[in-house]
N, C-alpha and C. Protein backbone atom coordinates (compact mmCIF):
# COMPACT_ATOMS: atom_id res chain seq x y z
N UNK A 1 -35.35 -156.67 -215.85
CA UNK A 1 -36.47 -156.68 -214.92
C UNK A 1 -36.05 -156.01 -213.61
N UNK A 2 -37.18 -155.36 -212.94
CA UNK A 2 -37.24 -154.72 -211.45
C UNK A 2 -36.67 -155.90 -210.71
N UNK A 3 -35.68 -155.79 -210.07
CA UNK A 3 -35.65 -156.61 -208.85
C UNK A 3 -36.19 -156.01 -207.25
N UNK A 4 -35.71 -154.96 -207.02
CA UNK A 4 -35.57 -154.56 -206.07
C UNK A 4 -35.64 -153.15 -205.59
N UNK A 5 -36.82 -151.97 -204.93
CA UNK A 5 -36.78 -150.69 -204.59
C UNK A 5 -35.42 -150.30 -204.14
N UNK A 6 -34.25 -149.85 -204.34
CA UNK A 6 -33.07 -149.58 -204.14
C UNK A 6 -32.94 -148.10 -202.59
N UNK A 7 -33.29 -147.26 -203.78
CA UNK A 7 -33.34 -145.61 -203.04
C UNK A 7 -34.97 -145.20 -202.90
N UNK A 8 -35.55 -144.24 -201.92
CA UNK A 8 -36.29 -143.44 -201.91
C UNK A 8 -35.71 -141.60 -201.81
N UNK A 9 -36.05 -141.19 -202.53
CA UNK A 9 -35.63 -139.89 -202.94
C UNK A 9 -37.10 -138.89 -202.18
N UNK A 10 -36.07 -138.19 -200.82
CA UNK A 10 -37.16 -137.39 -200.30
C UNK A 10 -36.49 -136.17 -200.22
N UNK A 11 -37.38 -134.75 -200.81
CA UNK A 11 -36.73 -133.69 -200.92
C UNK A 11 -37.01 -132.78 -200.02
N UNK A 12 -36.12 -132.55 -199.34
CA UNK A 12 -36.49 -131.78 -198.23
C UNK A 12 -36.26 -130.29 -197.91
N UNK A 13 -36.81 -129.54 -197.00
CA UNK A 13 -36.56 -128.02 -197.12
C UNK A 13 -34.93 -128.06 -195.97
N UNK A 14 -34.66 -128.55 -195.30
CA UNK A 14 -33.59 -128.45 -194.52
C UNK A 14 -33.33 -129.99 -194.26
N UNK A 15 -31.87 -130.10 -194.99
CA UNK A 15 -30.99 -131.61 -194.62
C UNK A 15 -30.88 -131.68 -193.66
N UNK A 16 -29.77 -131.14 -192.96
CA UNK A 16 -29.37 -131.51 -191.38
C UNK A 16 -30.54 -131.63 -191.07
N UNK A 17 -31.86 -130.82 -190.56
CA UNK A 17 -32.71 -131.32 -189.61
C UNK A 17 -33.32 -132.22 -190.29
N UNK A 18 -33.37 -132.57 -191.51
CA UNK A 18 -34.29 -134.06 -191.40
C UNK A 18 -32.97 -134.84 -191.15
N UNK A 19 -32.05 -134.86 -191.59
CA UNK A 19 -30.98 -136.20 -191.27
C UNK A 19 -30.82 -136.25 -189.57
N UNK A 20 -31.14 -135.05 -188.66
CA UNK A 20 -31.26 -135.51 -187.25
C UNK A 20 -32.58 -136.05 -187.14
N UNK A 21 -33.52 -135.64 -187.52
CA UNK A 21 -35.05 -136.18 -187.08
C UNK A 21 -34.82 -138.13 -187.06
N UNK A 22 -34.02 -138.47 -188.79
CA UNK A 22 -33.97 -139.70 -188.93
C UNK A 22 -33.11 -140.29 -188.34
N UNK A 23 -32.31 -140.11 -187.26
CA UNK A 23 -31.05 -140.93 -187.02
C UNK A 23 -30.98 -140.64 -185.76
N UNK A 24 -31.42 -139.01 -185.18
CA UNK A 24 -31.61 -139.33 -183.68
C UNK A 24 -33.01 -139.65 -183.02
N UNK A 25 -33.92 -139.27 -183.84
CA UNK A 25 -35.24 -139.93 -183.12
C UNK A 25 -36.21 -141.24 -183.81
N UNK A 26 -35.65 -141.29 -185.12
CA UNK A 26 -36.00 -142.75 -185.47
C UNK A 26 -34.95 -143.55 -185.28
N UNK A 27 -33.67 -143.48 -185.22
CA UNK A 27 -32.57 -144.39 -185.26
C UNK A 27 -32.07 -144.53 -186.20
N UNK A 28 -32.27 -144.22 -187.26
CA UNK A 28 -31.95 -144.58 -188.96
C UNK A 28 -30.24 -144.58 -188.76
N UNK A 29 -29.43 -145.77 -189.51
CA UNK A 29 -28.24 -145.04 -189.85
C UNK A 29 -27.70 -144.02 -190.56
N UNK A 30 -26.70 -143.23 -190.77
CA UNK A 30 -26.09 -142.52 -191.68
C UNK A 30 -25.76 -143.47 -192.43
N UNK A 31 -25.96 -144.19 -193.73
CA UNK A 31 -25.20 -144.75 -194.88
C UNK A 31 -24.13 -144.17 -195.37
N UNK A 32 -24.31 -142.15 -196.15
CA UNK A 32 -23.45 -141.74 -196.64
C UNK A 32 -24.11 -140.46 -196.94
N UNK A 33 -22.92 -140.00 -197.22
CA UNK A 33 -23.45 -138.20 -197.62
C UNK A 33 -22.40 -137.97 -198.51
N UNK A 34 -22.54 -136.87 -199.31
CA UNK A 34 -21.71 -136.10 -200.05
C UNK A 34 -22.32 -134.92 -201.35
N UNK A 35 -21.57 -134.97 -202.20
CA UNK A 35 -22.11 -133.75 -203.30
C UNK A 35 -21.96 -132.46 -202.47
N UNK A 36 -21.68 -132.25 -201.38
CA UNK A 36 -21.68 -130.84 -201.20
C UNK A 36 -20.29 -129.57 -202.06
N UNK A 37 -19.59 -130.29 -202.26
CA UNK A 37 -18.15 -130.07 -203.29
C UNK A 37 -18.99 -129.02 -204.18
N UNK A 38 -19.49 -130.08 -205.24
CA UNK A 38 -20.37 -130.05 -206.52
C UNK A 38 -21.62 -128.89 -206.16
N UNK A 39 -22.03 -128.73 -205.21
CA UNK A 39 -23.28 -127.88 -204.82
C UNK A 39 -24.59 -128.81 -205.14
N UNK A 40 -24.53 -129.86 -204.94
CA UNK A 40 -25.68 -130.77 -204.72
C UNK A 40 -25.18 -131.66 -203.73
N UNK A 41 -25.74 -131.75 -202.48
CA UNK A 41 -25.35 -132.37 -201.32
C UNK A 41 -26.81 -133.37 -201.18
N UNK A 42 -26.31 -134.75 -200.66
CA UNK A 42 -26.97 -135.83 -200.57
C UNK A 42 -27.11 -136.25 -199.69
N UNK A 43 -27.96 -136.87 -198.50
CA UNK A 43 -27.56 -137.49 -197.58
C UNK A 43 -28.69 -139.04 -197.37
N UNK A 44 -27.88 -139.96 -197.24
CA UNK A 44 -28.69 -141.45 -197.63
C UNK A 44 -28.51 -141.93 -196.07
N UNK A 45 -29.75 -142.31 -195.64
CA UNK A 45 -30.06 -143.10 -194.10
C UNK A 45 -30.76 -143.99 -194.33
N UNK A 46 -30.81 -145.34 -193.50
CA UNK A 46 -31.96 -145.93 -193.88
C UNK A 46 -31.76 -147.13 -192.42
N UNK A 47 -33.09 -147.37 -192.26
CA UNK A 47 -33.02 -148.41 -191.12
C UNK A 47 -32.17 -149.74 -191.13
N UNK A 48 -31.37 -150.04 -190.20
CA UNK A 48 -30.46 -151.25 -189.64
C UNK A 48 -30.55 -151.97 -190.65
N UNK A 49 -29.80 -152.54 -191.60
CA UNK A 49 -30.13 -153.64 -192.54
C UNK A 49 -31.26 -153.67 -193.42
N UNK A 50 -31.92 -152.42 -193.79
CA UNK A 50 -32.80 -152.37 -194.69
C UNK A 50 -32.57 -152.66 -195.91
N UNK A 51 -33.48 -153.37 -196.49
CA UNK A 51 -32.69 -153.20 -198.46
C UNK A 51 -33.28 -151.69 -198.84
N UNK A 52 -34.28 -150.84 -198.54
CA UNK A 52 -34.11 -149.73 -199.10
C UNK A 52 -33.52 -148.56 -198.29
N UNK A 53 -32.78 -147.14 -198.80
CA UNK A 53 -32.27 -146.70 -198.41
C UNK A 53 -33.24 -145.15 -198.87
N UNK A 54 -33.24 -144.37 -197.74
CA UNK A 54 -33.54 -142.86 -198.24
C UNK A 54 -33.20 -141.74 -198.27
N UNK A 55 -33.01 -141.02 -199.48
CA UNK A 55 -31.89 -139.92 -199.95
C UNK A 55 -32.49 -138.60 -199.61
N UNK A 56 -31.68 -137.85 -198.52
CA UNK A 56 -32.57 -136.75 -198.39
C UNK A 56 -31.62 -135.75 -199.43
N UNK A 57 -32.50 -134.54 -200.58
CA UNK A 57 -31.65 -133.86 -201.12
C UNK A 57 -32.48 -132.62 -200.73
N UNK A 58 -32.05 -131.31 -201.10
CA UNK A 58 -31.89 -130.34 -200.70
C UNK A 58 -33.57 -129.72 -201.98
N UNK A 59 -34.91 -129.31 -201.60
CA UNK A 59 -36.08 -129.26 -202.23
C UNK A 59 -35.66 -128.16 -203.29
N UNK A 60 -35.05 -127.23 -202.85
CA UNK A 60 -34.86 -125.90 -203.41
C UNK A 60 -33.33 -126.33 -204.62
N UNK A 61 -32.63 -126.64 -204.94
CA UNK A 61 -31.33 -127.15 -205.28
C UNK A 61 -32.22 -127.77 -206.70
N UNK A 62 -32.75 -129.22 -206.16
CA UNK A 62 -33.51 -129.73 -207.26
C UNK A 62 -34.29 -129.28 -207.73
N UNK A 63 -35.17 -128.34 -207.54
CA UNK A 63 -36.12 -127.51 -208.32
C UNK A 63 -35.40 -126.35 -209.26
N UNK A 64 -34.16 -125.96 -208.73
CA UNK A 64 -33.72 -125.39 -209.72
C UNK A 64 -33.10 -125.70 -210.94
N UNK A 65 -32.04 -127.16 -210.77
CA UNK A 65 -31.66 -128.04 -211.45
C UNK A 65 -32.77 -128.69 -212.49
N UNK A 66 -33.68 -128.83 -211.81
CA UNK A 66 -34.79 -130.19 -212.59
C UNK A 66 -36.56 -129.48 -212.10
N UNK A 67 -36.42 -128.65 -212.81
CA UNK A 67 -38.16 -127.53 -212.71
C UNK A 67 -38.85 -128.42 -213.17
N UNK A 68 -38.82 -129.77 -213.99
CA UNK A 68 -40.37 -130.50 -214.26
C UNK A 68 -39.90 -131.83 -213.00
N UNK A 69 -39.71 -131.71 -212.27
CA UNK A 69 -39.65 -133.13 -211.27
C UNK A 69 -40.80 -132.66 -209.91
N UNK A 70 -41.37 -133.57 -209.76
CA UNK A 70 -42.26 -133.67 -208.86
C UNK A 70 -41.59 -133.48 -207.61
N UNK A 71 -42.32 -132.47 -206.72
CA UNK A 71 -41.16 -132.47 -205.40
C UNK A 71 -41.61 -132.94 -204.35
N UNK A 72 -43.38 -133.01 -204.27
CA UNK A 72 -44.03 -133.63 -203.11
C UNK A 72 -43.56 -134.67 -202.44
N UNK A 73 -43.87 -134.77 -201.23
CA UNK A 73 -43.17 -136.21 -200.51
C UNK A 73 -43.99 -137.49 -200.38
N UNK A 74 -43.54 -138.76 -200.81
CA UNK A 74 -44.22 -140.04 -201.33
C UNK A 74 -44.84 -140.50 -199.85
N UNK A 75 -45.87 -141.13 -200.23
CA UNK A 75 -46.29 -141.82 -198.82
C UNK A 75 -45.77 -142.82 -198.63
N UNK A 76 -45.12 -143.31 -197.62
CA UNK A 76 -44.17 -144.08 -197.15
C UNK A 76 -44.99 -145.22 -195.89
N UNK A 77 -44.78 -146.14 -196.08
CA UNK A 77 -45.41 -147.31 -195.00
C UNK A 77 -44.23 -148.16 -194.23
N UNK A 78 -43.67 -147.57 -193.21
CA UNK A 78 -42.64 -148.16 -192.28
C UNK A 78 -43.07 -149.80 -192.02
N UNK A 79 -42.52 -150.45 -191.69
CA UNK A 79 -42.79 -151.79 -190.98
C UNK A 79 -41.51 -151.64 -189.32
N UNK A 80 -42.46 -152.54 -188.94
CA UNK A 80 -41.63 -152.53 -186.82
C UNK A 80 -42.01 -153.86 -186.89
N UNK A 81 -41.23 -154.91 -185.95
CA UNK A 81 -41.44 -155.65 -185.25
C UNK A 81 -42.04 -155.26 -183.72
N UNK A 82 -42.02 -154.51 -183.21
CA UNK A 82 -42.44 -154.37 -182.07
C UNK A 82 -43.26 -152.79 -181.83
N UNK A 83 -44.40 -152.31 -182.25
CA UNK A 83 -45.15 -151.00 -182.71
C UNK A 83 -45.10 -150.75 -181.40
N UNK A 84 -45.43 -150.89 -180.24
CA UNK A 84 -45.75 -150.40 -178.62
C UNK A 84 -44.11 -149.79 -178.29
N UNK A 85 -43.62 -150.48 -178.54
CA UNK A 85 -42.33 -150.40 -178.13
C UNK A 85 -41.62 -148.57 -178.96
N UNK A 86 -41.79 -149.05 -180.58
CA UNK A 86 -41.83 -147.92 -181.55
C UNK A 86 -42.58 -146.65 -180.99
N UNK A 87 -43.70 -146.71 -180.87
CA UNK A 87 -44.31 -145.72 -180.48
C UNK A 87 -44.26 -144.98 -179.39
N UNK A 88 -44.38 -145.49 -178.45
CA UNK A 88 -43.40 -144.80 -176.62
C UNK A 88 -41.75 -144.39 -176.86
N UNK A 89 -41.53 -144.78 -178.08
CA UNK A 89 -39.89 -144.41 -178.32
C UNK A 89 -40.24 -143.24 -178.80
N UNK A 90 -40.84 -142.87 -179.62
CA UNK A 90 -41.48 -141.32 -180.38
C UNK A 90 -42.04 -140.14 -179.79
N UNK A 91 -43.03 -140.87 -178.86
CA UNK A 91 -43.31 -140.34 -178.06
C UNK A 91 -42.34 -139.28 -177.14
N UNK A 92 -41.75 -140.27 -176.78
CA UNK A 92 -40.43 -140.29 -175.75
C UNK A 92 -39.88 -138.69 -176.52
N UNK A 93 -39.60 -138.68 -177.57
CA UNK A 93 -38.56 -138.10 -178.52
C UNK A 93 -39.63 -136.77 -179.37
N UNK A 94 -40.28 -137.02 -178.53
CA UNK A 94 -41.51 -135.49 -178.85
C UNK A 94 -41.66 -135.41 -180.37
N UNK A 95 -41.69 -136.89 -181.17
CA UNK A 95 -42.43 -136.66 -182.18
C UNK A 95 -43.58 -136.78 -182.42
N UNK A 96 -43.93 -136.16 -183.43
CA UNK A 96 -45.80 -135.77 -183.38
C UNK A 96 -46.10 -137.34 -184.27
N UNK A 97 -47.20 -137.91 -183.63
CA UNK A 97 -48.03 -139.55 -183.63
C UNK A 97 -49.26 -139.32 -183.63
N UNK A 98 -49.66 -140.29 -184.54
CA UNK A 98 -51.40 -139.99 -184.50
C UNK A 98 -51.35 -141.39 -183.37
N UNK A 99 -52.64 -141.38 -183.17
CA UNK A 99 -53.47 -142.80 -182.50
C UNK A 99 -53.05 -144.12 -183.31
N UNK A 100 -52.44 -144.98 -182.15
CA UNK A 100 -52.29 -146.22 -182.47
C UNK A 100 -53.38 -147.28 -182.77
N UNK A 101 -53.92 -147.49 -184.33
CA UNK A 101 -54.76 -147.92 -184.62
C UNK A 101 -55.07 -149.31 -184.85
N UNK A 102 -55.58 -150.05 -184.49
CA UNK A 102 -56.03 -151.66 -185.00
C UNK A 102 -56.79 -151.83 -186.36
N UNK A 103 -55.98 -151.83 -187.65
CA UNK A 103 -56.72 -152.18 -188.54
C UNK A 103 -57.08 -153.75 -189.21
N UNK A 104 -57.72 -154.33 -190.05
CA UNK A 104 -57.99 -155.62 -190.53
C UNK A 104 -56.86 -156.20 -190.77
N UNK A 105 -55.71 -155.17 -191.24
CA UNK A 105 -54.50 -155.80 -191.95
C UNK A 105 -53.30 -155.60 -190.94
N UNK A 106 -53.67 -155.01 -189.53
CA UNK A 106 -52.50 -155.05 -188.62
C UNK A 106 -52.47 -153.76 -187.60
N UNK A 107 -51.86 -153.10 -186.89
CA UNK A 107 -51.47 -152.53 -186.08
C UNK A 107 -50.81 -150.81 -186.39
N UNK A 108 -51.18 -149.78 -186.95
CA UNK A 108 -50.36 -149.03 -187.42
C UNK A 108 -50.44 -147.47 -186.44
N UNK A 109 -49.46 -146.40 -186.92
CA UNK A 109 -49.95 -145.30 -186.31
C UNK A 109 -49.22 -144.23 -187.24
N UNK A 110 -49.39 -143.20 -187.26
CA UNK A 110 -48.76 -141.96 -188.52
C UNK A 110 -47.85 -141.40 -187.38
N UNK A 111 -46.90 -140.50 -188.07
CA UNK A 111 -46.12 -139.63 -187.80
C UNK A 111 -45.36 -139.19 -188.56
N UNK A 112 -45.24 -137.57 -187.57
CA UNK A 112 -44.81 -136.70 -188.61
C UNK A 112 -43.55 -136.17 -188.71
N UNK A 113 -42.63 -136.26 -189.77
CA UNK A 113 -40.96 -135.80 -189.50
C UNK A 113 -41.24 -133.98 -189.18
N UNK A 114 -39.77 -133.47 -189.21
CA UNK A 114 -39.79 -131.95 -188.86
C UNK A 114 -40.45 -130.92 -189.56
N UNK A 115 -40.61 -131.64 -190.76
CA UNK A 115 -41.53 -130.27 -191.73
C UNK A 115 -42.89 -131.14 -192.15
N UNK A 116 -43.28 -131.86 -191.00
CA UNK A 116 -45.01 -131.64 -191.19
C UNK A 116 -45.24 -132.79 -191.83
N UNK A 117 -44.12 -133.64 -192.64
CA UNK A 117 -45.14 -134.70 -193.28
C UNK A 117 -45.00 -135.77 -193.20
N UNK A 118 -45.98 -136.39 -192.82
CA UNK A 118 -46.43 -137.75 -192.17
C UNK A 118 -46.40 -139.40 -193.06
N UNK A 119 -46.15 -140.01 -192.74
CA UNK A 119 -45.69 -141.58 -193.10
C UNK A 119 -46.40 -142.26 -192.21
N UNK A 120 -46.44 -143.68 -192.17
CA UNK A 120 -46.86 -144.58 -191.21
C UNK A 120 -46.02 -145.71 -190.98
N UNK A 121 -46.67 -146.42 -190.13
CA UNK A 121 -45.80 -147.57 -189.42
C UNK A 121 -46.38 -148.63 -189.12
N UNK A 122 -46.34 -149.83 -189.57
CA UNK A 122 -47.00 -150.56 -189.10
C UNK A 122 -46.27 -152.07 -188.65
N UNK A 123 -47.38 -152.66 -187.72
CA UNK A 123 -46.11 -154.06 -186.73
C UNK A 123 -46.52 -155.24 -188.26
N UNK A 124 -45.64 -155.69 -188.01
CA UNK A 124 -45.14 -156.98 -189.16
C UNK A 124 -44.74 -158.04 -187.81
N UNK A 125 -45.26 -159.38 -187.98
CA UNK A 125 -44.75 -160.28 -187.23
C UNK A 125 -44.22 -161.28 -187.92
């Protein structure tokens, strides 16, 4: 049986700049990197004590390796303890934010990493 979402696998057009987008303007840690030896280079970040972790790999690499894998990027739903706080931090850090919205189920707002595609965030108390 499933216990537990482990990895998210996001394929990206340029590592380094998403592994800075995630670690200097979201905060994410570096977990680990490697495969660059091999010519498949990996790089795994994921927020402070998260149980899931996310693998940025190289879009172009895996498409050549694996031509039937889906490469689009998953929609992703962040959780914050503190969204006001989150959001003036982004701000701060000239990332692109939609409107901080009040929905039935909580507090959320989108934003977008370096190549355009957008996730959300929402406050958890």
């Amino acid at each position: 049986m499933i216990r537990k979402l482990g990895q998210v696998m996001l394929y990206v057009n340029d590592q380094e700049k998403a592994k800075r987008f995630y670690t200097e303007k979201l905060g994410f840690e570096l977990l680990s990197e490697g495969g660059a030896d091999e010519g498949f280079r990996w790089i795994e970040v994921a927020p402070k004590d998260a149980a899931t972790s996310l693998v940025l790999h190289d879009k172009e690499a895996v498409a050549k390796m694996s031509p039937e894998l889906h490469l689009g990027t998953p929609s992703l739903m962040f959780y914050t303890d503190d969204i006001d706080a989150l959001y003036a931090d982004c701000k701060s850090k000239s990332v692109t934010v939609g409107e901080l919205v009040e929905l039935p189920f909580g507090r959320v707002f989108n934003f977008a990493d370096e190549e355009d595609n957008y996730f959300a965030v929402m406050e958890q108390r």
